[in-house]
Protein backbone atom coordinates (compact mmCIF):
# COMPACT_ATOMS: atom_id res chain seq x y z
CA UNK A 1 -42.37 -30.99 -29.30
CA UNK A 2 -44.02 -29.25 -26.14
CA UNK A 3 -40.97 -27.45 -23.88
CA UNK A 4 -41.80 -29.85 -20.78
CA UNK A 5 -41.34 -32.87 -22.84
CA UNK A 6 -38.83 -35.04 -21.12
CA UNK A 7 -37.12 -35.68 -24.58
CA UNK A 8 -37.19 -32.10 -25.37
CA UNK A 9 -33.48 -30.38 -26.06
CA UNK A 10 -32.20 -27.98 -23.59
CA UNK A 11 -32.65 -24.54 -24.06
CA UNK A 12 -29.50 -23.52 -26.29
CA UNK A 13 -27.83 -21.39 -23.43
CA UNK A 14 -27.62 -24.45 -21.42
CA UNK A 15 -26.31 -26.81 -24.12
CA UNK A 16 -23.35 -24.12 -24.44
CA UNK A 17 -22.17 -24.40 -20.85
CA UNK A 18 -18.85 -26.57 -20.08
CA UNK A 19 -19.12 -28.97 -17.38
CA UNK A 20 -16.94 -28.87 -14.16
CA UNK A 21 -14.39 -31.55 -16.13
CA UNK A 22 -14.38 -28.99 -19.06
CA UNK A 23 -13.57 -25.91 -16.88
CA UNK A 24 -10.91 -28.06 -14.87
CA UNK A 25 -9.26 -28.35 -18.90
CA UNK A 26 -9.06 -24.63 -18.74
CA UNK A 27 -6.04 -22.27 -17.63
CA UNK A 28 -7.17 -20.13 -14.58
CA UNK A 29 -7.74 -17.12 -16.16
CA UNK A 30 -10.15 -18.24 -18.43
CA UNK A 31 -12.18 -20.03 -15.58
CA UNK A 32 -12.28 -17.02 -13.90
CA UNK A 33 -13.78 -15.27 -16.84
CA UNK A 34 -15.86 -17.72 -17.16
CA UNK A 35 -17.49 -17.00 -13.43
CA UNK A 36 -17.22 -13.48 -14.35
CA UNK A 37 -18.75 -13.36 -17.78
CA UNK A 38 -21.57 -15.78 -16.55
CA UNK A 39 -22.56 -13.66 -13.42
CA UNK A 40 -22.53 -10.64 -15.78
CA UNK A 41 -20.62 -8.78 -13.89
CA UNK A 42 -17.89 -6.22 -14.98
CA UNK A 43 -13.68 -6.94 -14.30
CA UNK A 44 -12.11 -3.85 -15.46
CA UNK A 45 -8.61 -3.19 -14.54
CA UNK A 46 -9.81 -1.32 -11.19
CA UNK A 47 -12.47 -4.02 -10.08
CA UNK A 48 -11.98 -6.20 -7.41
CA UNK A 49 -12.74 -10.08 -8.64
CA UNK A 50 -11.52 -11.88 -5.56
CA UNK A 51 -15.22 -13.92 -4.94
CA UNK A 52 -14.57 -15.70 -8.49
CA UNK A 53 -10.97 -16.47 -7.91
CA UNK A 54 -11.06 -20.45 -6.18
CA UNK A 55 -8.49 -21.90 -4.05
CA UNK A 56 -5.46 -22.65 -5.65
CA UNK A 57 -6.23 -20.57 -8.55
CA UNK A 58 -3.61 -17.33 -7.62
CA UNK A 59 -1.05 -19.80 -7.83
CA UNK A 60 -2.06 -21.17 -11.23
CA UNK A 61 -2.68 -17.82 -12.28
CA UNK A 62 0.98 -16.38 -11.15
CA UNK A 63 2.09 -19.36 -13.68
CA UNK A 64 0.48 -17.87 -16.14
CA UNK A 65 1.42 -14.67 -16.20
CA UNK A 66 4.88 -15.82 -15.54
CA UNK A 67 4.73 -17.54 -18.91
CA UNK A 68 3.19 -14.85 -20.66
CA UNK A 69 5.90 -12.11 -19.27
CA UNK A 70 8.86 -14.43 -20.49
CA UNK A 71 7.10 -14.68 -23.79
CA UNK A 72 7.32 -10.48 -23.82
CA UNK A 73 10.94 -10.84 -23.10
CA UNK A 74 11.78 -12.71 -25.72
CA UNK A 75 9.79 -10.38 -28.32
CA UNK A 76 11.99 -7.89 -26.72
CA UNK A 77 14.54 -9.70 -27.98
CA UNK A 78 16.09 -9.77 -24.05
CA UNK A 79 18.20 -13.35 -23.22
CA UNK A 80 16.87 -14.65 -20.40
CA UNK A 81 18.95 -17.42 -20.65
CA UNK A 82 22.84 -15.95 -20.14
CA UNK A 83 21.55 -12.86 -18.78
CA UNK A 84 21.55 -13.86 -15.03
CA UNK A 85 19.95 -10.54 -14.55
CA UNK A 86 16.78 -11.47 -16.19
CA UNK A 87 16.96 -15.20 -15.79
CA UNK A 88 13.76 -15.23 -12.89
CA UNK A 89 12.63 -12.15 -14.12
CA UNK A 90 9.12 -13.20 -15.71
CA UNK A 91 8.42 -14.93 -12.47
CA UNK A 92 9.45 -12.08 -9.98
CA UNK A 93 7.37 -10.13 -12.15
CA UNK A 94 4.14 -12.61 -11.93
CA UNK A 95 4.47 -12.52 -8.05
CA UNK A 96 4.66 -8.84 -7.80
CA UNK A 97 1.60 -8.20 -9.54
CA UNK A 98 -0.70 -10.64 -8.37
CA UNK A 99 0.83 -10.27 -5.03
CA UNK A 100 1.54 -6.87 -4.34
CA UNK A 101 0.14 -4.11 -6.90
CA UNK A 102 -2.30 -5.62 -8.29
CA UNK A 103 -3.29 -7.44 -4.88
CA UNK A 104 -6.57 -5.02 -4.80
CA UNK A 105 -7.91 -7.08 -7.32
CA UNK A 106 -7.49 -10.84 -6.65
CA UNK A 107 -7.71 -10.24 -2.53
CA UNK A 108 -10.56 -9.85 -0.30
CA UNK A 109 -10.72 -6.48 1.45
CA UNK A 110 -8.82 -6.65 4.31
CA UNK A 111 -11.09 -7.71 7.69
CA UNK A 112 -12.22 -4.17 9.42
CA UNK A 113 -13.59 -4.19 12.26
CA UNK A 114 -16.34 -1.45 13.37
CA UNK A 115 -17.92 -0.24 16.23
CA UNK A 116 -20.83 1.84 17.38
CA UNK A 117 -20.56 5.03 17.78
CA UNK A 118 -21.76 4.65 21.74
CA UNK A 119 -19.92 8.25 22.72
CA UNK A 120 -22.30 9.65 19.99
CA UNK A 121 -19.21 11.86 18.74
CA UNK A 122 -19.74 14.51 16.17
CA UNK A 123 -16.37 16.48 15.34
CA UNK A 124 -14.60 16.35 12.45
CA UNK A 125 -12.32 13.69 12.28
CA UNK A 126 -8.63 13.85 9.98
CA UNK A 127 -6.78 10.54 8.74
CA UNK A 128 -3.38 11.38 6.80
CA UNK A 129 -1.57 11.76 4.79
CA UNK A 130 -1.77 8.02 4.02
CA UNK A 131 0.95 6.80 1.37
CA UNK A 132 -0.53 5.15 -1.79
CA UNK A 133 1.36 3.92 -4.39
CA UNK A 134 -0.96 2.57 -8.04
CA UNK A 135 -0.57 1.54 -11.53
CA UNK A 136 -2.13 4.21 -14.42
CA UNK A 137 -4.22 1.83 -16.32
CA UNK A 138 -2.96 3.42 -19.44
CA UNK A 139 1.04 2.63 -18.94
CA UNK A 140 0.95 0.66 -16.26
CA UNK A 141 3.06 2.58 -14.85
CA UNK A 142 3.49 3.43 -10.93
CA UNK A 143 1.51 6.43 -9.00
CA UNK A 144 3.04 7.32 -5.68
CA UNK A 145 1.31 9.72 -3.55
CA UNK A 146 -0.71 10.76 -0.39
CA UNK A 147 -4.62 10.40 0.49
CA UNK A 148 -6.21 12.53 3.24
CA UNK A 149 -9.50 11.70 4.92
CA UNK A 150 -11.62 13.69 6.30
CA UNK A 151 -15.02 12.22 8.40
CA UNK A 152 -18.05 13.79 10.44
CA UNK A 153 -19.22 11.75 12.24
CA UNK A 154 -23.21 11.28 13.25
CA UNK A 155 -24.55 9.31 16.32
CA UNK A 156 -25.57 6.51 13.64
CA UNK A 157 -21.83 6.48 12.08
CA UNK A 158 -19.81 3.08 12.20
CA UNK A 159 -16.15 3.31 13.91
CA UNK A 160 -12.94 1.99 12.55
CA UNK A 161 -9.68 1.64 13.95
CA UNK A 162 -7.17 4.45 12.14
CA UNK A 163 -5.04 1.04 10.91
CA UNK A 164 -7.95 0.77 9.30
CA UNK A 165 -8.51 3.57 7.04
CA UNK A 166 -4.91 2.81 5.90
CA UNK A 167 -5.78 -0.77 4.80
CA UNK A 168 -8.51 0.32 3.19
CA UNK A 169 -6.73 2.78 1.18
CA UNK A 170 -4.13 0.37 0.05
CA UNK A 171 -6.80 -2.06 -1.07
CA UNK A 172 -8.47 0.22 -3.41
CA UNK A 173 -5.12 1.81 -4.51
CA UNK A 174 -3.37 -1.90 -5.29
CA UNK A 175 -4.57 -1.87 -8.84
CA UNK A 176 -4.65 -0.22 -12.11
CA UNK A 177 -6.67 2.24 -12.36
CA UNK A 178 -6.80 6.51 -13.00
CA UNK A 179 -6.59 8.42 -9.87
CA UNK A 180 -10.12 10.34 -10.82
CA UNK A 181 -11.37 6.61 -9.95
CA UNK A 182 -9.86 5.27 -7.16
CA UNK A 183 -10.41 8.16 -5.11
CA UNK A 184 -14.62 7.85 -6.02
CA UNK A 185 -14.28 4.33 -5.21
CA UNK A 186 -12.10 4.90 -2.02
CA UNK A 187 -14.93 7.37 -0.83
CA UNK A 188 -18.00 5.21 -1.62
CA UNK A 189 -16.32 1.96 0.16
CA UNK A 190 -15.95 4.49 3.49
CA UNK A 191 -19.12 5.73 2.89
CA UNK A 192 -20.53 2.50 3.22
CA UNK A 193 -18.77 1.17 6.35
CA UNK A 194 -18.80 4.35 8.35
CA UNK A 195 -21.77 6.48 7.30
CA UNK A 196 -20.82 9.48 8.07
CA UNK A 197 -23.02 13.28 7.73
CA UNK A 198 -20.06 14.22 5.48
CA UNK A 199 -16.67 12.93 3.76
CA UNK A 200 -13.95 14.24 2.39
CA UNK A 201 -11.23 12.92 0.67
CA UNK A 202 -8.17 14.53 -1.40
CA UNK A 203 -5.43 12.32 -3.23
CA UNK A 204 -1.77 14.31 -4.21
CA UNK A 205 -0.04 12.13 -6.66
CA UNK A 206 3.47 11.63 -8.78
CA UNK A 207 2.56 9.90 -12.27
CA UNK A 208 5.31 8.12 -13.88
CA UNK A 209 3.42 8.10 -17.33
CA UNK A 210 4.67 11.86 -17.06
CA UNK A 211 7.69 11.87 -14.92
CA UNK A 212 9.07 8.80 -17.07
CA UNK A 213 7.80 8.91 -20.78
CA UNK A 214 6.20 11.65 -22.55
CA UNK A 215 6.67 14.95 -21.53
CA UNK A 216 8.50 13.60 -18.82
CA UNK A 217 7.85 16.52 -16.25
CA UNK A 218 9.35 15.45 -13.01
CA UNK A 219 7.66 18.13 -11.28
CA UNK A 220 3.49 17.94 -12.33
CA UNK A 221 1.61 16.10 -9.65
CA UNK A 222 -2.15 15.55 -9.86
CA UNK A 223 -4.63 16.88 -6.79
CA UNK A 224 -8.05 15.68 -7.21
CA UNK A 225 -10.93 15.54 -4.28
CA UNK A 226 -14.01 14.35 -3.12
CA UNK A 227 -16.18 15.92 -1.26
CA UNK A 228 -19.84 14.08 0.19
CA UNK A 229 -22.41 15.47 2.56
CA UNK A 230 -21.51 18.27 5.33
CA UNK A 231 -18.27 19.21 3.39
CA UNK A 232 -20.07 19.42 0.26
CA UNK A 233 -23.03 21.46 1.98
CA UNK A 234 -20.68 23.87 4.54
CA UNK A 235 -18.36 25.80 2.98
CA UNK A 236 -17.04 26.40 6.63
CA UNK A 237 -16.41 22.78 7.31
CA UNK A 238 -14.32 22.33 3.71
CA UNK A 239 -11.98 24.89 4.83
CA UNK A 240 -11.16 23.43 8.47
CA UNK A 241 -10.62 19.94 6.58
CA UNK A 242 -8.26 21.54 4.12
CA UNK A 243 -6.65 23.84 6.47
CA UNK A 244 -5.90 20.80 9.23
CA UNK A 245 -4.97 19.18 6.19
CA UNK A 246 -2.20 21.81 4.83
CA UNK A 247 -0.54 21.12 8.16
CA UNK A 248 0.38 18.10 7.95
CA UNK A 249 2.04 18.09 4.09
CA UNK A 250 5.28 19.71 5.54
């Protein structure tokens, strides 16, 4: 039968997609992998999936992970039920990821407001030390430490408030993730706002994969860096950034 045919069967990929009743059926998590999957586009523990999350859905999804986390106490073999310690425990724990450590994935980027650079300024600019606190991917456990940013401007550049660099920062550091990562991505989101002739950022962190399992070494932190542009280029400008920078780690 010819393809145009009006009788003709859809093409199988269409025959295989639920309709709006069917994905109503669903729990929230799997509609929103769903709108993932079909857009083909990645959600790995450090990606932000906020535009495929609907109204409502955080909510439904807090449920959900409220139901799974009592289901892991249990295997635990933890009583949640004459342990008044634990007793909301698998939904304070629901709330505090999707609300506050994890928030970097299921939120919008904060609003940031830029301006022109009408002064046409062109000194090197510091921002820090900024106080981050993550999830390793690999434990999920928590990474507290410090982000400085360095920017040269150019009389094309984009200014942000300093609030702003801050909100940033906690936006790409509220999820789980490795801290070689979330530094790149921290430095390509300001790379694209302010577009600067050079930007460097360095991250000092505490791992509790190492300070509280494992080895645990309470004294290893991890430094890593990223360096774009004029401080990648001038060996001269690296060194003012990380000299201004020494300063202020007290």
């Amino acid at each position: 039968m010819p393809p145009n045919s009006p009788t003709a069967a859809p093409p199988a990929s269409q025959r295989l997609l639920p309709g709006d009743e069917d994905l109503a059926r669903l729990p929230a998590s799997e509609r929103i992998r769903y709108r993932l999957v079909t857009a083909d586009r990645r959600y790995h523990a450090n990606d932000n999936i906020a535009e495929f999350v609907r109204a409502g859905e955080l909510d439904e999804l807090k449920r959900e992970v409220a139901a799974k986390m009592q289901e892991l106490l249990q295997t635990l073999v933890i009583d949640t039920d004459s342990d008044h310690n634990t007793q909301e425990t698998a939904s304070r724990v629901a709330r505090m990821y999707v609300d506050e450590v994890f928030r970097g994935r299921y939120h919008p980027i904060p609003t940031v407001t830029e301006f022109p650079n009408a002064e046409r300024l062109n000194e090197l600019m510091i921002v820090g030390p900024i106080t981050v606190r993550s999830a390793c991917s690999h434990h999920m456990c928590p990474i507290f430490g410090k982000v400085w940013i360095g920017i040269m401007p150019n009389e094309h550049s984009n200014l942000i408030g300093l609030s702003k660099y801050s909100r940033i920062t906690d936006w790409i550091m509220s999820r789980p993730q490795i801290q070689e990562e979330a530094v790149t991505m921290l430095a390509n989101e300001l790379q694209k706002r302010v577009r600067p002739d050079g930007l460097a950022i360095v991250m000092e962190a505490d791992h509790f994969c190492m300070h509280w399992r494992g080895v645990k070494d309470t004294e290893t932190a991890m430094v890593n860096s990223v360096m774009r542009g004029a401080f990648l280029k001038d060996a001269n400008l690296r060194r003012e950034f990380l000299s201004l920078m020494s300063r202020t780690k007290g």
